[in-house]
Each structure stands twice: as structure tokens, then as C-alpha cells.
Protein backbone atom coordinates (compact mmCIF):
# COMPACT_ATOMS: atom_id res chain seq x y z
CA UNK A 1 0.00 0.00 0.00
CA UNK A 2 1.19 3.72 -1.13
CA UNK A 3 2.26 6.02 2.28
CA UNK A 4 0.02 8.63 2.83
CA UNK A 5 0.96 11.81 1.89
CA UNK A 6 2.28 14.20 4.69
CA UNK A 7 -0.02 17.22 5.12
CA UNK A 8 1.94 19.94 6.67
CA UNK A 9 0.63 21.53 10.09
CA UNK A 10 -0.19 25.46 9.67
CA UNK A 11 -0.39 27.00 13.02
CA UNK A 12 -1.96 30.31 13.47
CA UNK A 13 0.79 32.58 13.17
CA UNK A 14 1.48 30.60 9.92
CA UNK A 15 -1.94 31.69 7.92
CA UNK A 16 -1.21 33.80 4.89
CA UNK A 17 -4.32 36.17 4.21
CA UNK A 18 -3.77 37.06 0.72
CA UNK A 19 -2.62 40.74 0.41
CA UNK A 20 -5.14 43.45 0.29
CA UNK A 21 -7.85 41.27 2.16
CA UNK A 22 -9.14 41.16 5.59
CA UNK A 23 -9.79 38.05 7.36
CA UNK A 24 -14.03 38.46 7.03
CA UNK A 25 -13.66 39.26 3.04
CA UNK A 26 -10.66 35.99 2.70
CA UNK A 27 -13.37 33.77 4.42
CA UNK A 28 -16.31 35.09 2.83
CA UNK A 29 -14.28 34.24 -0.99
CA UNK A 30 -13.86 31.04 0.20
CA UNK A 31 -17.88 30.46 0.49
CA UNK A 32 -19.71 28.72 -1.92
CA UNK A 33 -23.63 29.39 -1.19
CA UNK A 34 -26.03 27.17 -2.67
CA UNK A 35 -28.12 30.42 -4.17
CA UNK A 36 -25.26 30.97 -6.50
CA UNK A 37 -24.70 27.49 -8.01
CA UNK A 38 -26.33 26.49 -11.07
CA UNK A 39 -26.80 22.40 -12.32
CA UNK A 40 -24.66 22.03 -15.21
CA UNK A 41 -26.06 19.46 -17.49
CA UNK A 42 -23.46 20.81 -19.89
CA UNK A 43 -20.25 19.19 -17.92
CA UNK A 44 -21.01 15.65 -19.65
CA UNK A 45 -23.09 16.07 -21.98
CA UNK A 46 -20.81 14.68 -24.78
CA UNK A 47 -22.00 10.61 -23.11
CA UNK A 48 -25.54 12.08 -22.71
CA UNK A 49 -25.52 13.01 -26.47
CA UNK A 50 -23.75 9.62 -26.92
CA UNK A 51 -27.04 7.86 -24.96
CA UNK A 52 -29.49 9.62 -23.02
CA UNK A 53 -28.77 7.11 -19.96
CA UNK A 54 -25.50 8.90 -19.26
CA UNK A 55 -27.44 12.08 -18.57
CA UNK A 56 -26.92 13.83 -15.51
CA UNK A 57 -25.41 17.12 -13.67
CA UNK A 58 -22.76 18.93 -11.95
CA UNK A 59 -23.18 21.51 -9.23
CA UNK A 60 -19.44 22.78 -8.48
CA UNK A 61 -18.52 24.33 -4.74
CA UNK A 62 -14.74 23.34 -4.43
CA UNK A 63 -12.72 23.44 -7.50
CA UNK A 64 -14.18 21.79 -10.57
CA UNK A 65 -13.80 18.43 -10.20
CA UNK A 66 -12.57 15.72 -12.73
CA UNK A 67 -15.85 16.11 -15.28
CA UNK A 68 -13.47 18.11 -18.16
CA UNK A 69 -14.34 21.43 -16.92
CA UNK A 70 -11.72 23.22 -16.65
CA UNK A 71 -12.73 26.78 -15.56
CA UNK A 72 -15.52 27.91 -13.30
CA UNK A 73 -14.99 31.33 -11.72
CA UNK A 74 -18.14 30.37 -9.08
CA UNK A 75 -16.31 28.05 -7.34
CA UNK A 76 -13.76 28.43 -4.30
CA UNK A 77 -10.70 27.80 -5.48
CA UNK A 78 -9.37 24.06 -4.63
CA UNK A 79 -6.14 23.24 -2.67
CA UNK A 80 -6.62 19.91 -1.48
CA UNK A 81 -9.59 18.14 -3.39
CA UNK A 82 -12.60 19.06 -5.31
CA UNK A 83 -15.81 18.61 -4.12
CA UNK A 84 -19.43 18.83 -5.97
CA UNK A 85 -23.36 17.52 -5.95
CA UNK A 86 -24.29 15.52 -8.46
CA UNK A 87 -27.71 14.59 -9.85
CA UNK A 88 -28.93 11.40 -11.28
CA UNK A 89 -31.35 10.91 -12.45
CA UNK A 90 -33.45 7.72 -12.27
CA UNK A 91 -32.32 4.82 -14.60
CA UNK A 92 -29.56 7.01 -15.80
CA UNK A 93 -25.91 6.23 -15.10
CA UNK A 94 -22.28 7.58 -14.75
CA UNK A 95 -19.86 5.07 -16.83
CA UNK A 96 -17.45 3.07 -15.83
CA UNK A 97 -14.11 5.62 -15.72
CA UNK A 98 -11.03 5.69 -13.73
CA UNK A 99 -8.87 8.11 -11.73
CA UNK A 100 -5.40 7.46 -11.48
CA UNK A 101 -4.21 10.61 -9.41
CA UNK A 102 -7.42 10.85 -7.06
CA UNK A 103 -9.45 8.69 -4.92
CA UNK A 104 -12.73 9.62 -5.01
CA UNK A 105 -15.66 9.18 -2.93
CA UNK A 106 -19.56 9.42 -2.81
CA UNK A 107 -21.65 10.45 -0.24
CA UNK A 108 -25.43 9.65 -1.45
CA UNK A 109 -27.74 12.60 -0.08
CA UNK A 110 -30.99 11.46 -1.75
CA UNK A 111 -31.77 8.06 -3.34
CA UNK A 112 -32.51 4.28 -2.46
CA UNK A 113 -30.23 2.61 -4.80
CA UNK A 114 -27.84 3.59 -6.13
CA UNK A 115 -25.65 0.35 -7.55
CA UNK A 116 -21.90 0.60 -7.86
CA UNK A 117 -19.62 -1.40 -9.72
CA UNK A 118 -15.87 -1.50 -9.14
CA UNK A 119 -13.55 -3.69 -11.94
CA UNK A 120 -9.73 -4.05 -11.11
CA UNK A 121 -7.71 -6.13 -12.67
CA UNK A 122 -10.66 -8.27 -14.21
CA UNK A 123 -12.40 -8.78 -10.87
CA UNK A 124 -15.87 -7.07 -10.64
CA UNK A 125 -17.79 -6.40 -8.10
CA UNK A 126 -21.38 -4.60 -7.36
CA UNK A 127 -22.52 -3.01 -4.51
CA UNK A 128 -25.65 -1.06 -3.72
CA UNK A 129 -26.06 2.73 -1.43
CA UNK A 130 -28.58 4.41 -0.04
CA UNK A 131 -29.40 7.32 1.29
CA UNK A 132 -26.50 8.90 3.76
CA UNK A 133 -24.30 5.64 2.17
CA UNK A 134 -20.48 6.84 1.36
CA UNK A 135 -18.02 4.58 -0.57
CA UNK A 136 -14.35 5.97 -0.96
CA UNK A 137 -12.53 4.37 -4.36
CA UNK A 138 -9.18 4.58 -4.05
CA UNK A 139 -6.85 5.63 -7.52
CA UNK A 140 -6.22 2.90 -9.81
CA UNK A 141 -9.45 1.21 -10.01
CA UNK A 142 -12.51 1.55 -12.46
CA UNK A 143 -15.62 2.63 -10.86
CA UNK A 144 -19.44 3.40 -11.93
CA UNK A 145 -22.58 3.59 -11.13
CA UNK A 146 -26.24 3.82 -11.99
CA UNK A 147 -29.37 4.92 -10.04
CA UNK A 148 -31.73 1.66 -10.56
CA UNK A 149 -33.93 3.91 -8.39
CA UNK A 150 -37.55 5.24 -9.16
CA UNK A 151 -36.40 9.28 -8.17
CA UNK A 152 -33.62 11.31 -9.34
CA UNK A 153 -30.24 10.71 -6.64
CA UNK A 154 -28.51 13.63 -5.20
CA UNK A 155 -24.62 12.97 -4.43
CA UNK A 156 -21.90 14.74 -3.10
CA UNK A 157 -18.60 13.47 -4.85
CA UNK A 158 -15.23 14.26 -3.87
CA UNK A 159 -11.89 14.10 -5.59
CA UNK A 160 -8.73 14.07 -3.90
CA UNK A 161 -6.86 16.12 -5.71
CA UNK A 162 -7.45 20.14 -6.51
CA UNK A 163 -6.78 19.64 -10.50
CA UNK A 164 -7.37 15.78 -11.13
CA UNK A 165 -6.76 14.45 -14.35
CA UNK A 166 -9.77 13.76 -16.70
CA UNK A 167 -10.42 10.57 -16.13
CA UNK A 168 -10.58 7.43 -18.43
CA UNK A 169 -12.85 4.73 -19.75
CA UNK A 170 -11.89 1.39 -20.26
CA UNK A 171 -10.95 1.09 -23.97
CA UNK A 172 -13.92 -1.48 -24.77
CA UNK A 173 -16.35 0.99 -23.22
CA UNK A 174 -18.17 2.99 -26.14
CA UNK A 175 -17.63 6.27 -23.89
CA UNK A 176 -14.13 5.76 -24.35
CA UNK A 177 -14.40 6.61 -28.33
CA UNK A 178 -16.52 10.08 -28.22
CA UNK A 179 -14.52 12.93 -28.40
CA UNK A 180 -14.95 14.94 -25.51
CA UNK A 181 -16.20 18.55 -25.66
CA UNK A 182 -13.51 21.26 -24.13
CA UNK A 183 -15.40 24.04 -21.61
């Protein structure tokens, strides 16, 4: 197994507010209120033009993820990971993909099952969330899901890393042959 990564310890005297900003207006630019997020179908809408079962959304908070966006100017800037929402809706799925810089877990706000399939190294295996449910996938391995639900899932997904690298499909997959759109 990899070592963990060492995350330095910042002690108070160590902070950095960025020049020309006060401590209430460097905290406030690092909130991300829900009344200023928009769902962006857009983000992956090259596999939901591909088949309408890969349809489903982004909300962005904490960077902008691994979906191929690579500029949002709503979102706090990441340092550590990204984090999002993402809706599903029912019957619809996110393909099978990999990370290979980031592990990456869900968190399932709102749904009753949500079925997960993990491949590695030509072993597969399924398992099923539900609501308040997390899984964390660690880098490496192929992961994907589909809400066999009768309502749309809400998700919170986080990446572990602040610019992860677009991630992957397995070269059988048809997803892996669309050319992805550039945002």
C-alpha cells in the first residue's frame, strides 16, 4: 500500500491572508452558497448526447472536479480536493471511468439505490447505497454507477486532488471513443 501523503501543520501565526484582504472578506471568498450554483447538465453532456442514460449534472462548490471542466470562476478555489453535488437521475448512469491521481468518494444525499460497480484487474464487483451511504474508491481502479432507483439521486462526490486528471474509460467501453467537448 502507497504512504500517505504528509499534510503539513499550519499553526496560526502561519496563515497567509492574501494581500489586500481582511480576514471576514478571505473567508467570505472562500464560500460557496447554494443560491449561487447552477446544475450544469453541460459538464457531460458529450456521453448524454452519446445515450441519453448517461445524462446527468454537476453543481461545483470546491474546485471543478474531474468532469473536463476546466474553468468555473463560481467556485472556491481548490487546494486539497474538489468537491461537488451531483444529480442522477433515475435509470440514468455515470460510466465506468477511472482516476489514477485521485481517490474519489460518494456520499449519497438522496436516493434508495444507487448500484456501484468497481472492476480491477478483471475482478468485478457490485454493490448497492442508499441514502447517507459513502463509498471511498481509491486511484487505480474503475468505478461506476447507476441509479436503478424510481427518483432522481442527489450525491456529493469528492476528488482528492485540486486539478485531477480527466479521467478514463476502459478502452472497450463505447464512452471511451466520443470525443470529448472542451469548456
Amino acid at each position: 500500500m502507497a504512504e500517505l501523503a504528509k499534510i503539513p501543520m499550519i499553526n496560526p501565526p502561519d496563515v497567509e491572508i492574501p494581500d489586500g484582504k481582511t480576514l471576514g472578506e478571505w473567508i467570505e471568498s472562500r464560500v460557496a452558497r447554494y443560491e449561487t450554483r447552477t446544475l450544469d447538465w453541460d459538464a457531460l453532456k458529450f456521453q448524454a448526447d452519446f445515450d441519453p442514460k448517461y445524462r446527468r449534472a454537476q453543481m461545483r462548490y470546491l474546485g471543478t472536479g474531474a468532469t473536463g471542466v476546466s474553468d468555473d470562476g463560481n467556485v472556491v478555489p481548490a487546494e486539497n480536493f474538489t468537491f461537488s453535488t451531483m444529480v442522477l437521475p433515475a435509470g440514468c448512469e455515470g460510466p465506468l471511468h477511472i482516476h489514477t491521481d485521485a481517490e474519489e468518494v460518494f456520499f449519497i444525499l438522496k436516493g434508495h439505490k444507487i448500484r456501484l460497480f468497481i472492476e480491477h484487474l478483471g475482478e468485478t464487483i457490485e454493490t448497492v447505497l442508499t441514502e447517507r451511504d459513502l463509498i471511498s474508491v481509491p486511484p487505480g481502479v474503475y468505478r461506476g454507477l447507476i441509479n436503478e432507483g424510481i427518483e432522481e439521486a442527489l450525491m456529493c462526490v469528492m476528488i482528492g486532488n485540486p486539478k485531477p486528471v480527466t479521467p478514463s474509460y476502459p478502452p472497450e467501453h463505447p464512452v471511451s471513443k466520443i470525443p470529448r467537448n472542451k469548456k
